[in-house]
PDB file of N, CA and C in Angstrom:
ATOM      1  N   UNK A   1       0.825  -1.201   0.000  1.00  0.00           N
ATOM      2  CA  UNK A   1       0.000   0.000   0.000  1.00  0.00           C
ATOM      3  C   UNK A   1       0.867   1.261   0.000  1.00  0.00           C
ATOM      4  N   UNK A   2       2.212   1.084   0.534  1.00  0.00           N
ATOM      5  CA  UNK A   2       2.850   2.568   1.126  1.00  0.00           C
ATOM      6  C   UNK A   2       3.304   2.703  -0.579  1.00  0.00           C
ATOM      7  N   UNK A   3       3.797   1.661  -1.327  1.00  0.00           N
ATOM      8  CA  UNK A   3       4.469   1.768  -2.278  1.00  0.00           C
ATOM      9  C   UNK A   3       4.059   2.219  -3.514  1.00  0.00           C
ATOM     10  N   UNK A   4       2.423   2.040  -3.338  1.00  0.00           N
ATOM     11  CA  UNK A   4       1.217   2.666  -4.184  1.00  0.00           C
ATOM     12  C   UNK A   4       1.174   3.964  -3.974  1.00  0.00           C
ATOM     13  N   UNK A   5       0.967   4.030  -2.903  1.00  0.00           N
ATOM     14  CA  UNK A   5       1.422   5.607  -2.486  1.00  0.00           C
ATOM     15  C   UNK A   5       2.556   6.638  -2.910  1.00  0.00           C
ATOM     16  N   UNK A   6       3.121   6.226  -2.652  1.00  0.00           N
ATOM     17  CA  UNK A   6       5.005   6.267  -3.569  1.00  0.00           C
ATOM     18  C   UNK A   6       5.040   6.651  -4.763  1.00  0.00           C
ATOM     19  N   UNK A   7       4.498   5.808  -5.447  1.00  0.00           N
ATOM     20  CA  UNK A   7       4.459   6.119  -6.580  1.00  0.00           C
ATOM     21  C   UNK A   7       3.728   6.841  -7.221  1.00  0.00           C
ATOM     22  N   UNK A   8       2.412   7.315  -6.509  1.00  0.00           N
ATOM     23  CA  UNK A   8       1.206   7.913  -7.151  1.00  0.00           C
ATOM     24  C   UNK A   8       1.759   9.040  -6.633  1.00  0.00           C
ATOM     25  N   UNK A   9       2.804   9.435  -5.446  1.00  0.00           N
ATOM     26  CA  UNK A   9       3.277  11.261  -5.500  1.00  0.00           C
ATOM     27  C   UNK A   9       4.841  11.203  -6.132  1.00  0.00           C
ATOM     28  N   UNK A  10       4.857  10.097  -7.096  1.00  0.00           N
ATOM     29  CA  UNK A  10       6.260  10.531  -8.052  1.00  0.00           C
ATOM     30  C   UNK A  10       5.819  10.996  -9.521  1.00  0.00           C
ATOM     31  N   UNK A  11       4.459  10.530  -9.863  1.00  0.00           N
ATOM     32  CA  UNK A  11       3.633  10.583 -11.164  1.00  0.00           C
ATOM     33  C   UNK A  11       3.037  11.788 -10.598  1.00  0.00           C
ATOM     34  N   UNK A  12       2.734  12.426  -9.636  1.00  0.00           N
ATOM     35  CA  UNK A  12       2.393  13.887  -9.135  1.00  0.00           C
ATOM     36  C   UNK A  12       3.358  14.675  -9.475  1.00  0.00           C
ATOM     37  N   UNK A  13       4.654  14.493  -9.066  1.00  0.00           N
ATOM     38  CA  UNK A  13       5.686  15.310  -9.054  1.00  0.00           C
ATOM     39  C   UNK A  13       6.059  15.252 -10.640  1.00  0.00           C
ATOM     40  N   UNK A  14       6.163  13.853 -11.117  1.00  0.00           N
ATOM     41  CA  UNK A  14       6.676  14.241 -12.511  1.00  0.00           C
ATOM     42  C   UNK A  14       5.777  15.293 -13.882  1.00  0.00           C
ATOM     43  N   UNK A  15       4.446  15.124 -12.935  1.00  0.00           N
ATOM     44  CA  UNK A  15       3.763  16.211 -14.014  1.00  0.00           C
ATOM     45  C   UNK A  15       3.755  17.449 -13.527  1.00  0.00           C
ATOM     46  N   UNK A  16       4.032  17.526 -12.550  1.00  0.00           N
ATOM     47  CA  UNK A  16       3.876  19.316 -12.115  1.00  0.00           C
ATOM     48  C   UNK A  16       5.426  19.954 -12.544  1.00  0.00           C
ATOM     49  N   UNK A  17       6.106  18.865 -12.622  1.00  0.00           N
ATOM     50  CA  UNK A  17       7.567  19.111 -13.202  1.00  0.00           C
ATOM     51  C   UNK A  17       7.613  19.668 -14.570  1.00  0.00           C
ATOM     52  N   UNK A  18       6.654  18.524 -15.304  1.00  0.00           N
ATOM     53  CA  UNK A  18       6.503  18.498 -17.175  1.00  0.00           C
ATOM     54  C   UNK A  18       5.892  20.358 -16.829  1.00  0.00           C
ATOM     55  N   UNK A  19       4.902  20.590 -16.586  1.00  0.00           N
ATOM     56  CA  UNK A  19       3.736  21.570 -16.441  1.00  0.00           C
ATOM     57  C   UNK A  19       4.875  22.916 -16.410  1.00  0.00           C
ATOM     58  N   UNK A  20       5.370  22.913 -15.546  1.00  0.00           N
ATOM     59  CA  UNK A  20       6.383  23.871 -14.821  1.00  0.00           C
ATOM     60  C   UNK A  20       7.356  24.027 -16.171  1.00  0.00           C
ATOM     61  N   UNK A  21       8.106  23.600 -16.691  1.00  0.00           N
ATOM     62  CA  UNK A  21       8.553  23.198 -17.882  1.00  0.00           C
ATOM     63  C   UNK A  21       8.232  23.649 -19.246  1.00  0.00           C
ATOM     64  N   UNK A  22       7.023  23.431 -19.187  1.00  0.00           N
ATOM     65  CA  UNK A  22       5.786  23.947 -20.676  1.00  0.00           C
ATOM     66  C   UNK A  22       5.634  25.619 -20.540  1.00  0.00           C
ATOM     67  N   UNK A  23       5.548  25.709 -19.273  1.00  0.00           N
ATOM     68  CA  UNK A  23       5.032  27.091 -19.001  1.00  0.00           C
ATOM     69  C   UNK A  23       6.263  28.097 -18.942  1.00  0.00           C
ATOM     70  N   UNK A  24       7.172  27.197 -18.864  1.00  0.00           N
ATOM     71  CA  UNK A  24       8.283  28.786 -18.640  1.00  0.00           C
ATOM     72  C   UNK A  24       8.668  28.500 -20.296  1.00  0.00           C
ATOM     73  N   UNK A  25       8.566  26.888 -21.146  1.00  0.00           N
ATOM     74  CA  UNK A  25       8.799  27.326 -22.364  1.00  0.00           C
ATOM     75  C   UNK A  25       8.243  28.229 -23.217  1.00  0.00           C
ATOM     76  N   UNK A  26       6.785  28.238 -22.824  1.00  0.00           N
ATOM     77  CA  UNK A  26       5.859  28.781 -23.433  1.00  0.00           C
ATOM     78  C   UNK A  26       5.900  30.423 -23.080  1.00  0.00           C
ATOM     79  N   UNK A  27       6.465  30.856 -21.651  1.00  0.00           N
ATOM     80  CA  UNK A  27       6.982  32.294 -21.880  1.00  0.00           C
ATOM     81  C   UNK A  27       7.737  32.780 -22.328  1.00  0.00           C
ATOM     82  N   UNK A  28       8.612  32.131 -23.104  1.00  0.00           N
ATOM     83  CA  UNK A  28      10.166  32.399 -23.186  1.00  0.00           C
ATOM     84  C   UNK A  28       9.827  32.624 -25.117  1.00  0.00           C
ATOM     85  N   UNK A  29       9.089  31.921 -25.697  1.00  0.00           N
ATOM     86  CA  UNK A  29       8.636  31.665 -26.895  1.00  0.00           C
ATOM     87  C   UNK A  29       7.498  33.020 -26.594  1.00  0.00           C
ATOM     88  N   UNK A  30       7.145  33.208 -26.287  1.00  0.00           N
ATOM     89  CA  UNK A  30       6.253  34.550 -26.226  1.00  0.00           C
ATOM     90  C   UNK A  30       6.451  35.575 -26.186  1.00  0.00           C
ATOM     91  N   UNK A  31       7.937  35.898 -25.085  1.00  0.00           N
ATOM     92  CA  UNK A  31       8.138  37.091 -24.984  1.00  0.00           C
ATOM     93  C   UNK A  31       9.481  37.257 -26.215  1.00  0.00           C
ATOM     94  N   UNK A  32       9.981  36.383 -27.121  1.00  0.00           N
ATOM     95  CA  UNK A  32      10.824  36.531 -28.056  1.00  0.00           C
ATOM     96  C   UNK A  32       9.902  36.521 -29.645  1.00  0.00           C
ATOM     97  N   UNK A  33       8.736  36.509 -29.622  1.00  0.00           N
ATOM     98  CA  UNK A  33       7.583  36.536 -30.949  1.00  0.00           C
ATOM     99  C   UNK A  33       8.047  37.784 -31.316  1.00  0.00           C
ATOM    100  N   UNK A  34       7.625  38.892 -31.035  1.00  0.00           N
ATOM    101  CA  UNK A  34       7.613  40.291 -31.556  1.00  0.00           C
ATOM    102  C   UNK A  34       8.963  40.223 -32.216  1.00  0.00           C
ATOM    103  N   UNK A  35      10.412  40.480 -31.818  1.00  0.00           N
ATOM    104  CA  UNK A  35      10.907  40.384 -32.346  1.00  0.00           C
ATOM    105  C   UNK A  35      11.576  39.525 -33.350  1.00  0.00           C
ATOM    106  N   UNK A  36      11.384  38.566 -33.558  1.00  0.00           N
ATOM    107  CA  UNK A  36      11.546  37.322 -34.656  1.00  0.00           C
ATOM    108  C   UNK A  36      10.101  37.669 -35.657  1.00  0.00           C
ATOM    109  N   UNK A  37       8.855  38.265 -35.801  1.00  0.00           N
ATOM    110  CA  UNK A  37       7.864  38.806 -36.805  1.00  0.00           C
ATOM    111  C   UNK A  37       8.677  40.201 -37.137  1.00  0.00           C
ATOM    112  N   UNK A  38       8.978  40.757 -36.385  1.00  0.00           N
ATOM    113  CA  UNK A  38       9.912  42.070 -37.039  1.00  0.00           C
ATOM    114  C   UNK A  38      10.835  42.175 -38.065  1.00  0.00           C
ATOM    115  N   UNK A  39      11.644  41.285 -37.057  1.00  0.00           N
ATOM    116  CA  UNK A  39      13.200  40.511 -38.125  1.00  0.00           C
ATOM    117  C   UNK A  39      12.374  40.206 -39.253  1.00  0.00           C
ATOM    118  N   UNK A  40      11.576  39.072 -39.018  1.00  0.00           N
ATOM    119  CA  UNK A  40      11.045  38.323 -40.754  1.00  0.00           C
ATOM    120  C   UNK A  40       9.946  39.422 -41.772  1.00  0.00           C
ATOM    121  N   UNK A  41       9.417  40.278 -40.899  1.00  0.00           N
ATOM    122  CA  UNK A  41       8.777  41.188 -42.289  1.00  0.00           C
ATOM    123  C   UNK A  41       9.845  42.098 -42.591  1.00  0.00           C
ATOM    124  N   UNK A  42      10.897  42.925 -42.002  1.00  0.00           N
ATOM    125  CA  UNK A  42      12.004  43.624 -42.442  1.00  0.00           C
ATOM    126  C   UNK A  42      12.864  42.824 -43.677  1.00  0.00           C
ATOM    127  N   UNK A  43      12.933  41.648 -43.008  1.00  0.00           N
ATOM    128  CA  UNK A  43      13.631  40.516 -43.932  1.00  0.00           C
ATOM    129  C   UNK A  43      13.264  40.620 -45.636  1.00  0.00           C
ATOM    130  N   UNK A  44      11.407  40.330 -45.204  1.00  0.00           N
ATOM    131  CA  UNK A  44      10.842  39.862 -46.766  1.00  0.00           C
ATOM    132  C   UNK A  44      11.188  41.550 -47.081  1.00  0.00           C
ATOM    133  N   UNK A  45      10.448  42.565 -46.625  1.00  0.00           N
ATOM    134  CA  UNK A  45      10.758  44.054 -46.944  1.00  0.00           C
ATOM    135  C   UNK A  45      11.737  44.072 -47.964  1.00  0.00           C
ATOM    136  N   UNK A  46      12.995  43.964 -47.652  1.00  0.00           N
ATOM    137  CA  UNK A  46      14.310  44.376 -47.903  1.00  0.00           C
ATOM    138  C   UNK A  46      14.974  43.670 -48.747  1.00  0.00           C
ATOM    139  N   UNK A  47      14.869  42.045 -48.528  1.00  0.00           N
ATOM    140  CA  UNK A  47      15.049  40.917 -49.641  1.00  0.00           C
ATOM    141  C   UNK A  47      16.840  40.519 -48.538  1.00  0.00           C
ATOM    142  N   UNK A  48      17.079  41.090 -47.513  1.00  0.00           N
ATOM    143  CA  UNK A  48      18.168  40.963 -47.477  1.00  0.00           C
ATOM    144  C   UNK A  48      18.220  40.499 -45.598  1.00  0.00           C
ATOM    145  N   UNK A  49      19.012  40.320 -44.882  1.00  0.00           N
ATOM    146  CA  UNK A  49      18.837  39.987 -43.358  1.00  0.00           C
ATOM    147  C   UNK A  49      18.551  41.123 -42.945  1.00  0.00           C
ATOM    148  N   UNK A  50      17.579  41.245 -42.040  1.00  0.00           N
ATOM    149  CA  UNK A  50      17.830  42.268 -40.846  1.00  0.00           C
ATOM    150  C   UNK A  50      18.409  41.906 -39.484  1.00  0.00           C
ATOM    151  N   UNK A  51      18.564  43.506 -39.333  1.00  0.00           N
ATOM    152  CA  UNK A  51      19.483  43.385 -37.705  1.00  0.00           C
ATOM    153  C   UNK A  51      18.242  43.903 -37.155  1.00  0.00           C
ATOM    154  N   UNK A  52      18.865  43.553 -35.892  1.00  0.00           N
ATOM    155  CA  UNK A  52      17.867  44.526 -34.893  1.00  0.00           C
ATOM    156  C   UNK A  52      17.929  46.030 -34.664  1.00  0.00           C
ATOM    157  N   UNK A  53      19.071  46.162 -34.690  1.00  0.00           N
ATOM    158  CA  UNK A  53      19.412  48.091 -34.789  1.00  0.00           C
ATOM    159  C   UNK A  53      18.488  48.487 -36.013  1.00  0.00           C
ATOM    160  N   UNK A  54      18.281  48.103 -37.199  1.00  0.00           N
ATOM    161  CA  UNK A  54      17.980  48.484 -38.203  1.00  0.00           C
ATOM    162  C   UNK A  54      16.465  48.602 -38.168  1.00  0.00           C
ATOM    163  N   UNK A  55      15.630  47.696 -37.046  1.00  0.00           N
ATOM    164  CA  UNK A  55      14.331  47.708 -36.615  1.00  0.00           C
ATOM    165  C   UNK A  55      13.775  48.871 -36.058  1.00  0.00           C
ATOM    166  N   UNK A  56      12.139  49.453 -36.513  1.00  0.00           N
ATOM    167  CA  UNK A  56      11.900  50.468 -36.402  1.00  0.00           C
ATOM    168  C   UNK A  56      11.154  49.894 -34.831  1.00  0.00           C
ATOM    169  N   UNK A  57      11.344  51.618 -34.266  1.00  0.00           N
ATOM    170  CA  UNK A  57      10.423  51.390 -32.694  1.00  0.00           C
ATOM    171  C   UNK A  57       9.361  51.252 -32.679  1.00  0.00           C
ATOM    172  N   UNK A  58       8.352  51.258 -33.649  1.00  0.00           N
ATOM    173  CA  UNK A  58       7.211  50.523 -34.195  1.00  0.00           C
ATOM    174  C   UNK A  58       6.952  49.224 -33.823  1.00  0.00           C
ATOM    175  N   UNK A  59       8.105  49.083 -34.833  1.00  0.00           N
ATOM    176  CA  UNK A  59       7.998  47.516 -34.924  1.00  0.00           C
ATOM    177  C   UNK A  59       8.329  46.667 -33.977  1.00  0.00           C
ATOM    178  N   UNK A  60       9.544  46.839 -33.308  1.00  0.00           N
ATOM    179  CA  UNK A  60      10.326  45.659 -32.528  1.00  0.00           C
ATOM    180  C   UNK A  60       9.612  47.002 -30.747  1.00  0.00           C
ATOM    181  N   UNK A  61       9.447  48.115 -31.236  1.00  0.00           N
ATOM    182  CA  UNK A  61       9.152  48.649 -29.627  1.00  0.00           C
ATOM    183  C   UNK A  61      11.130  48.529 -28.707  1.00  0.00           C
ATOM    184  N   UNK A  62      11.612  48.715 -29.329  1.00  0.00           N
ATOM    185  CA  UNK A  62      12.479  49.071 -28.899  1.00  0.00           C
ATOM    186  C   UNK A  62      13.338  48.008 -28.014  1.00  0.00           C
ATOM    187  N   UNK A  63      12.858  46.608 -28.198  1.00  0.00           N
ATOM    188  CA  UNK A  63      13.448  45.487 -27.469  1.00  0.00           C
ATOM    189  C   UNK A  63      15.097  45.749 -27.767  1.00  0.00           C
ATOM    190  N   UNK A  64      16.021  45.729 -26.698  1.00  0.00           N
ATOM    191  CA  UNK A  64      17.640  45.213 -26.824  1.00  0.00           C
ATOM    192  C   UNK A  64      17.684  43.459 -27.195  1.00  0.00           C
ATOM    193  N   UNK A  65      18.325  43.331 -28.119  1.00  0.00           N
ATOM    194  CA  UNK A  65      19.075  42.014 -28.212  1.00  0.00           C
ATOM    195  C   UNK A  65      19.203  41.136 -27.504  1.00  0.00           C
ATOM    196  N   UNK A  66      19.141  39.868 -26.523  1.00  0.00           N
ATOM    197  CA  UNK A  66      19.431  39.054 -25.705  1.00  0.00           C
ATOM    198  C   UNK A  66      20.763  37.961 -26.471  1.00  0.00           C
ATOM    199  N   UNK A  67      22.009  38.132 -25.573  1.00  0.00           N
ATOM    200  CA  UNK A  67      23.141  37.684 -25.803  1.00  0.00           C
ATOM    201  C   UNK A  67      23.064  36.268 -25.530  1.00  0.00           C
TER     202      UNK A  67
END
């Protein structure tokens, strides 16, 4: 019985783990959108790469680069 137990708060833990996981991926992919749609319509725009300096405060809102 204890071992049923055991295991039913390791299958607890391993999903609040997965969950925890999804959610900071899923912010991290969210708060980097704006600038990666910027980059890619400047991109098609221009026919050529964009930088981020070259991004209007419109567009990108003035995000700095992440190193």
């Amino acid at each position: 019985m204890r071992q049923h137990m055991l295991n039913g708060w390791l299958v607890a833990a391993l999903v609040a783990l997965v969950c925890l996981l999804g959610i900071t991926a899923y912010m991290e992919v969210r708060k980097d959108l704006p600038r990666v749609a910027c980059m890619r319509v400047l991109k098609a725009a221009d026919k050529r790469p964009a930088h981020l300096e070259s991004c209007s405060t419109a567009c990108c809102n003035g995000t700095a680069p992440s190193a």
